[in-house]
C-alpha atoms as a PDB file:
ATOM      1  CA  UNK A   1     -95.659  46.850  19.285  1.00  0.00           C
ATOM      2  CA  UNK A   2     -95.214  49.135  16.515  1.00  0.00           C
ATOM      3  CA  UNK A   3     -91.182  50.079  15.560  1.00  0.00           C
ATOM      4  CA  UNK A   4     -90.399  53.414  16.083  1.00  0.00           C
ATOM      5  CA  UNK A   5     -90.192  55.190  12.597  1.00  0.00           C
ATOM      6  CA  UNK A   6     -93.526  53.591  11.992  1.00  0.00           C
ATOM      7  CA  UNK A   7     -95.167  55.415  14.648  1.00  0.00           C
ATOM      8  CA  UNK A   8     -97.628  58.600  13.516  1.00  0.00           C
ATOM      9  CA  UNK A   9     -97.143  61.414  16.497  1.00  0.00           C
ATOM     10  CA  UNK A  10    -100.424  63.142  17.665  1.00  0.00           C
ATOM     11  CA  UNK A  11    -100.904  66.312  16.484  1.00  0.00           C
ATOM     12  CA  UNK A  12    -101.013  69.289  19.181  1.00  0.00           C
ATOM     13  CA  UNK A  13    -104.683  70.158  18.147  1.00  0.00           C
ATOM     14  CA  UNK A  14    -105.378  66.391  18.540  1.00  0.00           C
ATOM     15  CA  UNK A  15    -103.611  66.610  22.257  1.00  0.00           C
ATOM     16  CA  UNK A  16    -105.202  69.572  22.936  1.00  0.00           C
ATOM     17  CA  UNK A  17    -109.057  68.254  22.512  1.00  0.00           C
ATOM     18  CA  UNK A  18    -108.376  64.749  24.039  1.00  0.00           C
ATOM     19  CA  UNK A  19    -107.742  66.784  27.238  1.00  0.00           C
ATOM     20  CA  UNK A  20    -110.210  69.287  27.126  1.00  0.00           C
ATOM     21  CA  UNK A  21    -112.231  65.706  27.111  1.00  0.00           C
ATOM     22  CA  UNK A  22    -110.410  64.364  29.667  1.00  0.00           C
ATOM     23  CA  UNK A  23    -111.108  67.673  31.782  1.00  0.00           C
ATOM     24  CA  UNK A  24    -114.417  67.402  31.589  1.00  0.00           C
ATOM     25  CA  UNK A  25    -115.083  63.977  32.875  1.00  0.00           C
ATOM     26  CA  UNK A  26    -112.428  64.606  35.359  1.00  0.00           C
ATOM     27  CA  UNK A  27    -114.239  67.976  36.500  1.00  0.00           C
ATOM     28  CA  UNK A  28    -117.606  65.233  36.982  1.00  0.00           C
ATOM     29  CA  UNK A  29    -116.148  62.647  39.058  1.00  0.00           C
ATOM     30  CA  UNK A  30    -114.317  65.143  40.890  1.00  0.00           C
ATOM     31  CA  UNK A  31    -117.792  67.035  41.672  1.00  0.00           C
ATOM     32  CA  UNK A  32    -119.260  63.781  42.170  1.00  0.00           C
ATOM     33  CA  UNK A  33    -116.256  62.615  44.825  1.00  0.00           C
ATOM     34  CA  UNK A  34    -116.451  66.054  46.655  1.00  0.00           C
ATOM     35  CA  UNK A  35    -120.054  66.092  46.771  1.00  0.00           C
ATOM     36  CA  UNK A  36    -120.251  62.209  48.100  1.00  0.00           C
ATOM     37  CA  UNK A  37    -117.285  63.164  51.152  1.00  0.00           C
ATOM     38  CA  UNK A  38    -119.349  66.350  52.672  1.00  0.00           C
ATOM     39  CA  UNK A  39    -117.915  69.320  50.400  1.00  0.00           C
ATOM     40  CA  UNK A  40    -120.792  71.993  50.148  1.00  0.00           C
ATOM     41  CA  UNK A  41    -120.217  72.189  46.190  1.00  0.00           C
ATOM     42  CA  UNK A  42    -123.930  72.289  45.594  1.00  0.00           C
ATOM     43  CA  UNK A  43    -125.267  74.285  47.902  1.00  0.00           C
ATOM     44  CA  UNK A  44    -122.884  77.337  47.698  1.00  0.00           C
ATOM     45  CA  UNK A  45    -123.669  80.654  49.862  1.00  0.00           C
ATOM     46  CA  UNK A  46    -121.488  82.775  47.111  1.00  0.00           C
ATOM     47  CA  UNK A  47    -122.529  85.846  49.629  1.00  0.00           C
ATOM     48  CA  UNK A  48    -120.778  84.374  52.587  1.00  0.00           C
ATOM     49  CA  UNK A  49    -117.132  83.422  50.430  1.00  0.00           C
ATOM     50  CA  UNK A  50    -117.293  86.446  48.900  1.00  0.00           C
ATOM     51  CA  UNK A  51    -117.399  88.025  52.286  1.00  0.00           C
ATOM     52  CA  UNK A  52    -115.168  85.554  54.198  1.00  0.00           C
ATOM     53  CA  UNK A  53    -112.065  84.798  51.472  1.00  0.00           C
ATOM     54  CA  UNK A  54    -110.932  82.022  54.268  1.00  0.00           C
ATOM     55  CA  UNK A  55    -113.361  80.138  53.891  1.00  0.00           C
ATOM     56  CA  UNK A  56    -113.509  80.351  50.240  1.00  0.00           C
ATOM     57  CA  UNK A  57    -109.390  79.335  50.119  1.00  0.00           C
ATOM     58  CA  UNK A  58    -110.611  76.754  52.345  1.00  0.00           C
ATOM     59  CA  UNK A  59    -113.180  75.613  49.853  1.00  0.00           C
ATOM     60  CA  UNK A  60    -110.674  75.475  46.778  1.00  0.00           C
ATOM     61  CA  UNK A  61    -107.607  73.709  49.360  1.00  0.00           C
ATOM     62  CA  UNK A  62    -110.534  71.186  49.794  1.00  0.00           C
ATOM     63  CA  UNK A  63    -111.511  71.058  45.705  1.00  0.00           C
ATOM     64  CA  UNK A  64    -107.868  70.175  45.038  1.00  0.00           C
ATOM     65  CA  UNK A  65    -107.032  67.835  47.490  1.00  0.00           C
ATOM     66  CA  UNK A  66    -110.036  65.776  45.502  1.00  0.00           C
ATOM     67  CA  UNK A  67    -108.980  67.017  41.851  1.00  0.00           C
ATOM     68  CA  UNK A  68    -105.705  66.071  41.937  1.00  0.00           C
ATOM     69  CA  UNK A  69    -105.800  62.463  42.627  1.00  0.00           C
ATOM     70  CA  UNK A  70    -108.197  62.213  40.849  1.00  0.00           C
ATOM     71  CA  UNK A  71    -106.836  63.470  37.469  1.00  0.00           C
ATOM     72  CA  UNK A  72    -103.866  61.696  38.300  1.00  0.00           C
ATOM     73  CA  UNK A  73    -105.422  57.691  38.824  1.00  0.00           C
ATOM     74  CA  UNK A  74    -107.817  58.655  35.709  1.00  0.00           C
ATOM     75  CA  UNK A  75    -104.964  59.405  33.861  1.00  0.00           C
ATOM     76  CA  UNK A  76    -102.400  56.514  35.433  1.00  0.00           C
ATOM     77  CA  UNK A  77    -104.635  53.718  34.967  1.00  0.00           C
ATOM     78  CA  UNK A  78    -106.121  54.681  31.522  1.00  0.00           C
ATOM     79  CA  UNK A  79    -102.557  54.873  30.091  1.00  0.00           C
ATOM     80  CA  UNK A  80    -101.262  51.881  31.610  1.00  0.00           C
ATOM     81  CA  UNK A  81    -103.694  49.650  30.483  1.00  0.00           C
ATOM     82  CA  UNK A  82    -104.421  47.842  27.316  1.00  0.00           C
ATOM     83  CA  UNK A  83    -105.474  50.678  25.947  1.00  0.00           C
ATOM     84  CA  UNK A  84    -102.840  52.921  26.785  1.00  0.00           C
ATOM     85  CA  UNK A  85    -105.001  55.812  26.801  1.00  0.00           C
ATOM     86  CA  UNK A  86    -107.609  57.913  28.835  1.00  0.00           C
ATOM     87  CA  UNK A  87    -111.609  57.997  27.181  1.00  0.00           C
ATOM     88  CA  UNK A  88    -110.333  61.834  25.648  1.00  0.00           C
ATOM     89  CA  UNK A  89    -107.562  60.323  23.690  1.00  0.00           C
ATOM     90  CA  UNK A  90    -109.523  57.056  22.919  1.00  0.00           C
ATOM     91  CA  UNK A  91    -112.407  59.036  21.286  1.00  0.00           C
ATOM     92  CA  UNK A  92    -109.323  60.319  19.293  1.00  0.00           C
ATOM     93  CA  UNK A  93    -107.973  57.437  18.617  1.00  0.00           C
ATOM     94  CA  UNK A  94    -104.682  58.246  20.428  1.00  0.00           C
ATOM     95  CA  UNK A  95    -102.390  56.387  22.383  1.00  0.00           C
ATOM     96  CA  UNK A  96     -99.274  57.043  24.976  1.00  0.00           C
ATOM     97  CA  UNK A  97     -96.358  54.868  23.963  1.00  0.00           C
ATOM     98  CA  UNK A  98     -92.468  55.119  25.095  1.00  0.00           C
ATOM     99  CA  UNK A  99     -90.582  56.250  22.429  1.00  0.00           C
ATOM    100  CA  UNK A 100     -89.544  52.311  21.721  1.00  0.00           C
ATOM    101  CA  UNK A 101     -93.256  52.004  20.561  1.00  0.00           C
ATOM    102  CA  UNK A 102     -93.467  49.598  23.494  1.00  0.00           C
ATOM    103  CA  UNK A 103     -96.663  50.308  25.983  1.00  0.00           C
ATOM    104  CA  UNK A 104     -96.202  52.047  29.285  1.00  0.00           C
ATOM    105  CA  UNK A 105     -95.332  50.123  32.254  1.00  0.00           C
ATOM    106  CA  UNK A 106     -96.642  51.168  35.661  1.00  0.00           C
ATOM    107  CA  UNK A 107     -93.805  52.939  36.436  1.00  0.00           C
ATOM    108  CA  UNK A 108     -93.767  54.844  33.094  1.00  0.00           C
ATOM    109  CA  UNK A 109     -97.253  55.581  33.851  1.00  0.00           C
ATOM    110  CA  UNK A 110     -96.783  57.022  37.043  1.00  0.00           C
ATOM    111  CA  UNK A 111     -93.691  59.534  36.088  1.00  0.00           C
ATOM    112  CA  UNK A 112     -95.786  60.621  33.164  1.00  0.00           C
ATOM    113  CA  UNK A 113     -99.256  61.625  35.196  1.00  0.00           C
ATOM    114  CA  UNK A 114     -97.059  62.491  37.967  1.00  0.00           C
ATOM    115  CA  UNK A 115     -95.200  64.894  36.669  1.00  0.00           C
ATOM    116  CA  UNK A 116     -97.903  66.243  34.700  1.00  0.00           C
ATOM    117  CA  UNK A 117     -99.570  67.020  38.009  1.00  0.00           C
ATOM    118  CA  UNK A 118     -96.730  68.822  39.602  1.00  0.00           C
ATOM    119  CA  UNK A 119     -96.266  70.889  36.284  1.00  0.00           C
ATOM    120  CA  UNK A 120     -99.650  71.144  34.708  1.00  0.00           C
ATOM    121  CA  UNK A 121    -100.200  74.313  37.569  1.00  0.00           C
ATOM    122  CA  UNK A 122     -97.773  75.774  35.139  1.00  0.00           C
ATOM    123  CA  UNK A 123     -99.090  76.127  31.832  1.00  0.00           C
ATOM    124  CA  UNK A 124     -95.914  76.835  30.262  1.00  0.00           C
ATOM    125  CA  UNK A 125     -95.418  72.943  30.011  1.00  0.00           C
ATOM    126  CA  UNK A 126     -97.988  72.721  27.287  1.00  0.00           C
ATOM    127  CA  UNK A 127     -96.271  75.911  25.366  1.00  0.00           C
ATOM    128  CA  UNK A 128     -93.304  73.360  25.459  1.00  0.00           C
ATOM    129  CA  UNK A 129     -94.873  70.569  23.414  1.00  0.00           C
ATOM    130  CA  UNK A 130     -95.818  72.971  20.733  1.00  0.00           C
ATOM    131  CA  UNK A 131     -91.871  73.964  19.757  1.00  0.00           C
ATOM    132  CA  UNK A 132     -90.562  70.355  20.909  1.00  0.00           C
ATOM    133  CA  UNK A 133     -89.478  68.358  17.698  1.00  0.00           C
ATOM    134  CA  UNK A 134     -91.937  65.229  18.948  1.00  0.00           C
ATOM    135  CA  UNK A 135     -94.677  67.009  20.085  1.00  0.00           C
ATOM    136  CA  UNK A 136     -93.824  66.102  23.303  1.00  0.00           C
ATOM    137  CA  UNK A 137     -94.903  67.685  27.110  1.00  0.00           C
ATOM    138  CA  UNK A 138     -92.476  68.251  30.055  1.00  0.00           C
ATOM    139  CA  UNK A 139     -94.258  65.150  31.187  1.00  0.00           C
ATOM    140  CA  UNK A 140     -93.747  63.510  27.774  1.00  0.00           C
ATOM    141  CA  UNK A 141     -90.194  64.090  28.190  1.00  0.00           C
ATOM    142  CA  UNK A 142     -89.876  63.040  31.667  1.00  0.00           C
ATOM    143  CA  UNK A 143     -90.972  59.697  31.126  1.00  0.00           C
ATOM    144  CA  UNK A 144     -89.810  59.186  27.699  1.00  0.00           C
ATOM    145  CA  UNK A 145     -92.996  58.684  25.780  1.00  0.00           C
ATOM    146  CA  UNK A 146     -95.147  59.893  22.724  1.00  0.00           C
ATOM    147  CA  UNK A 147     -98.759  60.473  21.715  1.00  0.00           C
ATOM    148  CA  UNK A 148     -99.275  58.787  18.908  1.00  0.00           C
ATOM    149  CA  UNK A 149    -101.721  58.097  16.564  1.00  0.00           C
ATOM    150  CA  UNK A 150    -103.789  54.789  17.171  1.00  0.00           C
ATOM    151  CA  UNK A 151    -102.966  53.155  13.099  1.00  0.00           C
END
């Protein structure tokens, strides 16, 4: 455990890229999960949804009710395990700490990636961590940790 004034915070551009990362293997297994339980992502009849916008909201209802646990027990078990951070921010070499330095518990983990589900549909939450003194998210915030750099 590192002390507190001897922790580095992650820059926003670092942030930024480890979850464009993190998006994109997300976006995968979510394809992958969707595909494997009967959702027609791969065989799309763009003629028909654009034709019948019910079935296309059904489509997307379907997408999220895949994407968003997903993101969320990528993210939650990543960051509360000994690495304390997804593959995005560990090809960064970054890290999610509380701001005692101390790694996250399981309960830490789940206030952080749960309430950066709920907010992340606003976008505003990331505009947030670029004025906030720490570089910290809503969901940063909530749960009382950092990003920091992994020195």
């Amino acid at each position: 455990m590192q002390k507190t004034d001897e922790l580095v915070l992650a820059s926003v551009g670092n942030r930024f890229l480890a979850n464009l990362i993190d998006y994109f293997l997300i976006n995968i297994a979510t394809m992958l999960i969707a595909y494997g339980v009967g959702i027609p992502i791969f065989n799309l009849d763009f003629q028909y949804l654009n034709s019948h916008p019910e079935a296309l909201s059904e489509l997307y209802t379907q997408l999220l009710m895949v994407l968003v646990p997903t993101s969320f027990f990528y993210r939650f078990f990543q960051e509360s395990s000994r690495y304390q951070a997804t593959l995005g921010k560990r090809i960064l070499k970054l890290r999610v700490v509380k701001t005692t330095g101390e790694p996250l518990s399981y309960k830490d983990a789940f206030i952080r990636n749960a309430v950066k589900e709920i907010s992340g549909y606003f976008y505003m939450v990331y505009v947030y961590g670029l004025f906030s003194r720490f570089h910290q998210c809503i969901h940063d915030v909530a749960a009382r940790t950092y990003v920091v750099d992994n020195v």
